[in-house]
Protein backbone atom coordinates (compact mmCIF):
# COMPACT_ATOMS: atom_id res chain seq x y z
CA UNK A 1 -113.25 -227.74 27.81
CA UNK A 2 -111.31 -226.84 24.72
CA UNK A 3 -113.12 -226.46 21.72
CA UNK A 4 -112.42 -228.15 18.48
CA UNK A 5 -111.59 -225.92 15.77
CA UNK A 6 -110.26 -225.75 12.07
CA UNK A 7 -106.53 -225.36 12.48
CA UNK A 8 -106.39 -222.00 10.77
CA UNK A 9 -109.21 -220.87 12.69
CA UNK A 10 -107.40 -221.61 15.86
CA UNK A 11 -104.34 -220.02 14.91
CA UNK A 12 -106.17 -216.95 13.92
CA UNK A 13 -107.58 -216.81 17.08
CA UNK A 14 -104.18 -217.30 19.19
CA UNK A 15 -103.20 -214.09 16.75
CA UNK A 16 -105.69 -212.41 17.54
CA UNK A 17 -105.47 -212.81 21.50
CA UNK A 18 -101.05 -212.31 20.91
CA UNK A 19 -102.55 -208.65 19.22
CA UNK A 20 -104.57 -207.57 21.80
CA UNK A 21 -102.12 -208.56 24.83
CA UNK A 22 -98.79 -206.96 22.80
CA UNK A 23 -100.68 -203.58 21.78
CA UNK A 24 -101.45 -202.71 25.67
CA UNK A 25 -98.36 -204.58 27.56
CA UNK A 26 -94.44 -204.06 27.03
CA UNK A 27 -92.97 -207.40 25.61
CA UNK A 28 -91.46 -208.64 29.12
CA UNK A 29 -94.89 -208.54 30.44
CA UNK A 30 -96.87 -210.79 27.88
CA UNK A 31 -96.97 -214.19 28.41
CA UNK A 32 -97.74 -217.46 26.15
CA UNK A 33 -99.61 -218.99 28.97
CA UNK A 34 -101.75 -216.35 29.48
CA UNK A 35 -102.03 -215.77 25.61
CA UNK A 36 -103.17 -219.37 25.40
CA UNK A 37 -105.42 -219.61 28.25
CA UNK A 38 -107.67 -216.44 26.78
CA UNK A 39 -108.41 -219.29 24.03
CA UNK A 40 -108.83 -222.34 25.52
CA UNK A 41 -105.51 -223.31 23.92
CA UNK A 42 -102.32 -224.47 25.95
CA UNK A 43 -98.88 -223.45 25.21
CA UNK A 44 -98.06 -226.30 23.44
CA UNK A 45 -100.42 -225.96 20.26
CA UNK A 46 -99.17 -221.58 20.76
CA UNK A 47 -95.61 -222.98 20.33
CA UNK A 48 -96.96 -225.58 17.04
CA UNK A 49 -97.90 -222.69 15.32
CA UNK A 50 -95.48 -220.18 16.20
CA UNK A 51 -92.82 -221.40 17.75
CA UNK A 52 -91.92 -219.20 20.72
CA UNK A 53 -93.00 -216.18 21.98
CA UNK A 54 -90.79 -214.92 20.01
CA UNK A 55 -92.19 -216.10 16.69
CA UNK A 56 -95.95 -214.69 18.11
CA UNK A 57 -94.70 -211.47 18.03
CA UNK A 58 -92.92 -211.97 14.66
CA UNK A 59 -96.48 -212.82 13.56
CA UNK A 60 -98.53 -209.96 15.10
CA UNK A 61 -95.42 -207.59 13.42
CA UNK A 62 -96.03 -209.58 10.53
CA UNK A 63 -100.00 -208.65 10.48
CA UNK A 64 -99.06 -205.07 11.24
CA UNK A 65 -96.98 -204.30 7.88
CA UNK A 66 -100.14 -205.96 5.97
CA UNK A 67 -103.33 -204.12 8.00
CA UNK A 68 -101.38 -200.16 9.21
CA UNK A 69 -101.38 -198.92 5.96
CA UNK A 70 -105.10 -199.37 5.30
CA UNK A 71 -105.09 -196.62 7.97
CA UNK A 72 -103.69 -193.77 5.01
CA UNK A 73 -107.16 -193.45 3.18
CA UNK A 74 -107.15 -193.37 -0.70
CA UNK A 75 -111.35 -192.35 -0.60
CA UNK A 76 -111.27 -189.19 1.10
CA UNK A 77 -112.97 -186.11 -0.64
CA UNK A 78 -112.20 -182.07 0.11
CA UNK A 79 -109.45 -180.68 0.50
CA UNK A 80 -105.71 -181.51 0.90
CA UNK A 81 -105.77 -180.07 4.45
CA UNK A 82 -109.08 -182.32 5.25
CA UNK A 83 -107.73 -185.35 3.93
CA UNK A 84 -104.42 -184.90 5.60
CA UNK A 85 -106.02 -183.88 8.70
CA UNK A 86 -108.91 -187.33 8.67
CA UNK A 87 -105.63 -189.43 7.97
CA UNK A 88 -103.73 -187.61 10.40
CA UNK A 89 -106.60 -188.12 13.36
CA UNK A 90 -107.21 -192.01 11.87
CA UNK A 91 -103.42 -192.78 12.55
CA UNK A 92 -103.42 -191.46 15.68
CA UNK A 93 -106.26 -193.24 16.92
CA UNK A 94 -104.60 -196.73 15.80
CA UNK A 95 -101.74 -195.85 17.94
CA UNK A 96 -103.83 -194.71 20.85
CA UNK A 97 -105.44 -198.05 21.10
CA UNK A 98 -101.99 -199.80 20.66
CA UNK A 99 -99.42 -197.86 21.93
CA UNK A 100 -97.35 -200.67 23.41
CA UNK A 101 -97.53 -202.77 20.04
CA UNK A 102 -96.10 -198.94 18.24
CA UNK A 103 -93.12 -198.91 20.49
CA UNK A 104 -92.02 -202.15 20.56
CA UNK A 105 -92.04 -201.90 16.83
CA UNK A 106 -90.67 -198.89 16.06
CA UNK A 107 -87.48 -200.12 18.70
CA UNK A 108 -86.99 -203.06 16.93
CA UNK A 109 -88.77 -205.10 19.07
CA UNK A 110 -87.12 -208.12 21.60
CA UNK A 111 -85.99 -209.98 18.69
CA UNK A 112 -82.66 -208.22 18.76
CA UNK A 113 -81.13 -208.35 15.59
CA UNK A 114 -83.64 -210.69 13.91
CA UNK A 115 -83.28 -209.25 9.79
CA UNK A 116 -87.03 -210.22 9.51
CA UNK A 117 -87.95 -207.71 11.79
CA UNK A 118 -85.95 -205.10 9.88
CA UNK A 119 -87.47 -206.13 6.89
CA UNK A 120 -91.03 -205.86 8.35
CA UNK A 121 -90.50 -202.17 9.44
CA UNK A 122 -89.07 -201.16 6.17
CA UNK A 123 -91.71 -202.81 4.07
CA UNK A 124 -94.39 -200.96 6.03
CA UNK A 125 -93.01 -197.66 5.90
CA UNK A 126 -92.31 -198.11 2.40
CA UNK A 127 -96.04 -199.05 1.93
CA UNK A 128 -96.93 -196.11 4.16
CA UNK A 129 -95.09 -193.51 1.78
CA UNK A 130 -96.46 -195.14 -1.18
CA UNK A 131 -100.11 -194.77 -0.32
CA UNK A 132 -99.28 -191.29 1.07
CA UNK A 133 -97.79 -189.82 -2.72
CA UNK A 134 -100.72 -191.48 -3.89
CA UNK A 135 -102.94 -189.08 -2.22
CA UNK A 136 -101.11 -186.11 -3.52
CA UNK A 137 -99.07 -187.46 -6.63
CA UNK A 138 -101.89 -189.66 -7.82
CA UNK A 139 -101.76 -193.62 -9.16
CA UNK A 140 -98.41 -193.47 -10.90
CA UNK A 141 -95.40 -195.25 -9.83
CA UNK A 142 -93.95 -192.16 -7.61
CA UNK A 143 -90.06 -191.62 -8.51
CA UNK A 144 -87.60 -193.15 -6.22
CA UNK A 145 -86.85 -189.26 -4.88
CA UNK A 146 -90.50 -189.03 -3.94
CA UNK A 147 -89.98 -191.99 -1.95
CA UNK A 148 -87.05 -190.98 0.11
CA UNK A 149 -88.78 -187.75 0.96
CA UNK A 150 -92.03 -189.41 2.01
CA UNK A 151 -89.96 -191.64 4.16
CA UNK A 152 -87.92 -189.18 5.72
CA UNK A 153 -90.94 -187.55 6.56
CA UNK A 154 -92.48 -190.87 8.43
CA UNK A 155 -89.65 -190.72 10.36
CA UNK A 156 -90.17 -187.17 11.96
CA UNK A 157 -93.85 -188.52 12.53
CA UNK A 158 -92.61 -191.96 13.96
CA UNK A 159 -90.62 -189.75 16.69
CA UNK A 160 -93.32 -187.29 17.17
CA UNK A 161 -95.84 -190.00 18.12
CA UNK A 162 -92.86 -191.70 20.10
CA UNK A 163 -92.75 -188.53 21.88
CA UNK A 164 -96.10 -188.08 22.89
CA UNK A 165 -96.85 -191.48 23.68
CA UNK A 166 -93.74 -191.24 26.42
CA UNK A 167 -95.57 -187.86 27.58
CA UNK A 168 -92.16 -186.07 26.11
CA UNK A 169 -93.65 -184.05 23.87
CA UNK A 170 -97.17 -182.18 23.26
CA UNK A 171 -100.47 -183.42 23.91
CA UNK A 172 -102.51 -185.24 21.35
CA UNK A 173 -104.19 -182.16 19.41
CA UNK A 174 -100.17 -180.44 19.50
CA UNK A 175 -98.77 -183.76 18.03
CA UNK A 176 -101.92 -183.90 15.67
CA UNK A 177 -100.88 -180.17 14.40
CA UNK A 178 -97.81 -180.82 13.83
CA UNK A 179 -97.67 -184.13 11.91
CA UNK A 180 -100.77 -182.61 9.78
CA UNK A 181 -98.48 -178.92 9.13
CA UNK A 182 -95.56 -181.12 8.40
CA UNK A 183 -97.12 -183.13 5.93
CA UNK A 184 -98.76 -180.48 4.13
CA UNK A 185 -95.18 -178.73 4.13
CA UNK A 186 -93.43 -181.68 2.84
CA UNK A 187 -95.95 -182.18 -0.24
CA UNK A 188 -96.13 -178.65 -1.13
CA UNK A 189 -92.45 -177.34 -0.58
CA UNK A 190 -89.91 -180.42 0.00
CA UNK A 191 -90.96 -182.53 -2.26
CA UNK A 192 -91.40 -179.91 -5.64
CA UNK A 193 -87.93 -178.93 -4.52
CA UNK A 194 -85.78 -182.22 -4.59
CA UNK A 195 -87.89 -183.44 -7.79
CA UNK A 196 -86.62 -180.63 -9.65
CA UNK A 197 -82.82 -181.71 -8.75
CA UNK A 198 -81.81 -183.66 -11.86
CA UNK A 199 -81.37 -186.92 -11.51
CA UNK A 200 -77.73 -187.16 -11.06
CA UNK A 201 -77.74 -184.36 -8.86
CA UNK A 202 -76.05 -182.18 -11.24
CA UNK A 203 -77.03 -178.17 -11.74
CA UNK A 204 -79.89 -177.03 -14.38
C-alpha cells in the first residue's frame, strides 16, 4: 500500500532513492521504475515531479553543487598540511561512496549538451575554489586570479580521482598524496606567483 505523504516529503524521498541508485550504477543502468518502487511511488508521480529520468538526474546534479562543497571544511584547527590532508581524506571518502554519481558528473552526464548541466558543474567548482582560498586566503572576496588558479588546480584533482576510480592511476593513499602535495604546492608557490603579475599582465 502506498503511503500518503506531504508532496514535498514525497519528492524528497524519490530524491533521495534517484541519489543512492545514480552514486553506485552508470546512468544506462538506473531505472525510474525501480527508483519508484524503492518508495512505494509509481513512475507516474517520479515523472510529476521530475519529468523524466532525465530531469531526476538533473535534480540529484542539482543537490550535488548545493551539499559537495560542505565537504572543504572551514573549522579545522593545526596545521596547513593537517587541514589539507582531513579535507583531502573527507573528499575522497564522498567519492568512494559515490563513485558512479562523480563520473557521470564530471563527463557531463547523459544529458548531452543540456547548458544546465554545464552550469551546475561550473557553479560547484567555483564554490569548491572559493571555500578552498578561504582556508588559506581567509574571508575576503579572493581576486579573480586566485580563482583561476584554485580552479585549475580542481581540475588536476578531478582527473586524479577520475584516474583512480578507473584503476588507471595509484591506489587510494598515492592519489591521497598527491592531491594533498599538490594543493599545498599550489597555495604556497603558484598562487604567490601569478598574484604578483600585475593586473594587466604587464612587467614590474
Amino acid at each position: 500500500m502506498r503511503r500518503r505523504l506531504d508532496p514535498e516529503d514525497r519528492r524528497r524521498e524519490i530524491l533521495q532513492a534517484a541519489t543512492r541508485a545514480f552514486a553506485t550504477r552508470p546512468y544506462d543502468d538506473v531505472h525510474v521504475e525501480a527508483v519508484a518502487a524503492e518508495v512505494g511511488a509509481s513512475r507516474a508521480l517520479v515523472n510529476h515531479y521530475f519529468r523524466d529520468k532525465q530531469g531526476l538526474y538533473l535534480a540529484v546534479a542539482r543537490q550535488m553543487v548545493e551539499r559537495t562543497p560542505e565537504i572543504v571544511r572551514r573549522d579545522l584547527g593545526g596545521s596547513a598540511e593537517e587541514m589539507v590532508a582531513a579535507n583531502t581524506a573527507a573528499w575522497l571518502d564522498t567519492v568512494e561512496a559515490s563513485p558512479q554519481a562523480f563520473l557521470s558528473f564530471r563527463a557531463g552526464g547523459p544529458a548531452g549538451g543540456d547548458s544546465r548541466l554545464d552550469e551546475f558543474r561550473d557553479q560547484l567548482r567555483d564554490r569548491l575554489a572559493r571555500r578552498m582560498l578561504a582556508n588559506h586566503l581567509g574571508e575576503a572576496e579572493p581576486p579573480a586570479a586566485a580563482l583561476a588558479v584554485m580552479r585549475a588546480e580542481l581540475g588536476l584533482i578531478e582527473q586524479a580521482v577520475a584516474d583512480w576510480i578507473a584503476g588507471r592511476g595509484g591506489d587510494r593513499a598515492q592519489t591521497e598524496a598527491l592531491i594533498a602535495a599538490s594543493i599545498l604546492a599550489t597555495v604556497r608557490e603558484v598562487l604567490p606567483a601569478v598574484l604578483e603579475v600585475p593586473a594587466d599582465g604587464s612587467a614590474g
